[in-house]
Each structure stands twice: as C-alpha cells, then as structure tokens.
Protein backbone atom coordinates (compact mmCIF):
# COMPACT_ATOMS: atom_id res chain seq x y z
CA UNK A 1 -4.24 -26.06 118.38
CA UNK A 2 -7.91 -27.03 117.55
CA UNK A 3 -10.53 -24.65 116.41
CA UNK A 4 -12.54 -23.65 119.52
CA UNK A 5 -15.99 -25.32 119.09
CA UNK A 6 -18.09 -21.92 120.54
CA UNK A 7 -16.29 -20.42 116.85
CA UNK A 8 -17.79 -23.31 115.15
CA UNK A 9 -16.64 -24.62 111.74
CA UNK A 10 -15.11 -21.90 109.08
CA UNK A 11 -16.06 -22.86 105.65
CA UNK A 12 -15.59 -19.52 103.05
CA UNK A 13 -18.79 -17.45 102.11
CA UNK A 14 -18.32 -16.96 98.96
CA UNK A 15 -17.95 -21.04 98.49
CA UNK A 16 -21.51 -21.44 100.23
CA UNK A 17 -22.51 -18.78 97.68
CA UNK A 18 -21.67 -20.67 94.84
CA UNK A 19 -23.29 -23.53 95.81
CA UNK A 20 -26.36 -22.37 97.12
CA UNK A 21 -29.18 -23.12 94.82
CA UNK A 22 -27.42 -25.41 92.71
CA UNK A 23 -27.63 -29.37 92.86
CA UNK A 24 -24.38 -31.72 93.69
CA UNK A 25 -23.24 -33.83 90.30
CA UNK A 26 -25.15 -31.74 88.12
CA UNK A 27 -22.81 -28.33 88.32
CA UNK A 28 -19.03 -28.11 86.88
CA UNK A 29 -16.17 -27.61 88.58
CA UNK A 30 -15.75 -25.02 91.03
CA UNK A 31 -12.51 -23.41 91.25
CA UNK A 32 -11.38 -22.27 94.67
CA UNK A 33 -8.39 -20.76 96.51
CA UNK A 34 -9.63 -21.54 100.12
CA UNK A 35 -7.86 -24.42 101.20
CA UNK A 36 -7.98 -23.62 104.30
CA UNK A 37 -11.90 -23.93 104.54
CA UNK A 38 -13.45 -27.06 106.33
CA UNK A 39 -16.20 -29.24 104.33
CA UNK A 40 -19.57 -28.91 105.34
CA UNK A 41 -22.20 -31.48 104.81
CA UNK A 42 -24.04 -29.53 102.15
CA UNK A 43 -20.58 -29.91 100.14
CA UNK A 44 -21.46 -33.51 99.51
CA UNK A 45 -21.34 -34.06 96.37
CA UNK A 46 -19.82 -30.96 94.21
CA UNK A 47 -16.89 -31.27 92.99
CA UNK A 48 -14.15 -28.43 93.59
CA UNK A 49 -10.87 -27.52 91.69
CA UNK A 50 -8.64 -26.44 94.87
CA UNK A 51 -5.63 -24.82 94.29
CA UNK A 52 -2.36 -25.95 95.01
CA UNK A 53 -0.16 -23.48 93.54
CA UNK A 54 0.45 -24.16 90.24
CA UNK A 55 -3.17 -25.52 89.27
CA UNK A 56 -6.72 -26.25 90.18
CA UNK A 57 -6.64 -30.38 91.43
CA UNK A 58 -10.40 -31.24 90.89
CA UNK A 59 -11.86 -32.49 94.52
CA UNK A 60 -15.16 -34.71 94.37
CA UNK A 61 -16.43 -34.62 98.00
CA UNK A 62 -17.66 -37.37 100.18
CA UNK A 63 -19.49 -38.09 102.97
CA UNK A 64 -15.79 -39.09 104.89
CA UNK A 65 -14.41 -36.19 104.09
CA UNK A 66 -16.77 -33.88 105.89
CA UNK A 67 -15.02 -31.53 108.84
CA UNK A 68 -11.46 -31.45 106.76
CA UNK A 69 -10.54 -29.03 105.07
CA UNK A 70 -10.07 -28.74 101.15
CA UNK A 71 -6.28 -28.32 100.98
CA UNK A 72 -6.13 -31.69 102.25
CA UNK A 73 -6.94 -33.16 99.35
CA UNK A 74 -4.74 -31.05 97.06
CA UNK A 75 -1.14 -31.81 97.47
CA UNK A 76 1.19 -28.93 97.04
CA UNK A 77 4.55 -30.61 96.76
CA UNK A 78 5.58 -33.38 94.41
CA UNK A 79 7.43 -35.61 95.72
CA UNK A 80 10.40 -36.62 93.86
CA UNK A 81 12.16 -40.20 95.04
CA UNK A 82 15.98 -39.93 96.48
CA UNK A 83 19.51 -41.66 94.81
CA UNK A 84 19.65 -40.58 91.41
CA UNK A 85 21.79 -42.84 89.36
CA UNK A 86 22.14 -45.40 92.53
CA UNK A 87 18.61 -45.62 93.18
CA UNK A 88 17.70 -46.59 89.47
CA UNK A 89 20.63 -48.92 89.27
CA UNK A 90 18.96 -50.91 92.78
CA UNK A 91 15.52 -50.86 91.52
CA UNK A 92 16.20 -52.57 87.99
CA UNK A 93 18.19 -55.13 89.66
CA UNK A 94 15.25 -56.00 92.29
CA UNK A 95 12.87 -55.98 89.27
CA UNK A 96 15.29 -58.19 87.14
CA UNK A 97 15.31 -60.49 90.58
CA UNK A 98 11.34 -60.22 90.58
CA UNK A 99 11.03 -61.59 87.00
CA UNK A 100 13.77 -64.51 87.73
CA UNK A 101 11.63 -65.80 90.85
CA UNK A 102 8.51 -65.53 89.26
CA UNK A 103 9.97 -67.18 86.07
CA UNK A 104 11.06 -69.77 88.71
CA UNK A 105 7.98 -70.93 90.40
CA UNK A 106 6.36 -70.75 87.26
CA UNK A 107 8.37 -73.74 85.90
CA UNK A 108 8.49 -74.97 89.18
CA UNK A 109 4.12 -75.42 88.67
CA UNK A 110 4.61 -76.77 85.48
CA UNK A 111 7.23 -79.36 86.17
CA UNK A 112 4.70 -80.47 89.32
CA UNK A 113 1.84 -80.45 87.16
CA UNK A 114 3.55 -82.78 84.50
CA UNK A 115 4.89 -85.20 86.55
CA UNK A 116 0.90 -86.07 87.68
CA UNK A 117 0.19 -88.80 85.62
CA UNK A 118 -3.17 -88.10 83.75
CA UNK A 119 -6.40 -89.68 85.25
C-alpha cells in the first residue's frame, strides 16, 4: 500500500542534515543506513554509500531517480546462477558452438569476397 500523499514524502532528517549547506559533486561519500528513505530533489547530485548489509554500495543520484527510495539502488542479495556442474558443462558447449558459427561466416565472407574478381 502507497504512502498516503496528506503524509507526504519521508526522506531521514539526519540525511537532509548532512547535506544541508554543502554542494552536490563537491562532498564525499555519505554513508547511510536509511534505505528506506525516498530521494528528494535536493539529493541530486550527492553521492551516498547505502547499506546493504555487509557494506556501503556508493549511490550517485539522478534526476530519474527522484521519489524512490535509496535501498533500491543497493542490492542486498547476490544472486548466484543455478546447475552447478550441469550448468557449466551447457554453457561451454553453447560458447564452443558460438565460436564455430562465427568462425563459419567468417570464412564464409572471405570465400565471397575472393571469388569477386578484382576491378
């Protein structure tokens, strides 16, 4: 369920504290735990280091990303790909059929381009 719009927007004090005064680009890093505050447009600009859980991923905000919220852009889980042993096994033989097609149209141009006789 939305936020109601009479509430209006809830972006952290203490984050508009840090910023006030100071001018976007020109300041470090600011290191923040509220991911769950939105992006206001006087955010534009700074970069943040939002937590994730295990470490500060830096944030450099944008006009687009005004009315998100941080922990948006900060991924908490990695994701890690499925099959193991299988899966490995499947992608080296699509790469290995990759590299034999491309290997193939590249003689393929050649062989056209030699049998033009020269001008």
């Amino acid at each position: 369920m939305a936020r109601s719009l009479k509430k209006g927007p809830y972006v952290d004090p203490k984050l508009l504290k840090k910023i006030e005064g100071k001018k976007p680009l020109a300041t470090e890093m600011i290191k923040t735990w509220a991911r769950r505050s939105q992006i206001a447009p006087e955010m534009v600009g700074f970069k943040f280091g939002v937590y994730n859980g295990k470490a500060h991923i830096e944030v450099l905000v944008s006009e687009d990303m005004v009315g998100h919220r941080l922990g948006e852009f900060s991924p908490t889980k990695k994701f890690v790909r499925h099959g193991g042993k299988m899966q490995k096994e499947m992608e080296t033989k699509q790469k290995e059929g990759e590299i034999v097609a491309a290997q193939a149209a590249k003689a393929a141009a050649d062989a056209a381009g030699a049998k033009k006789p020269p001008k």
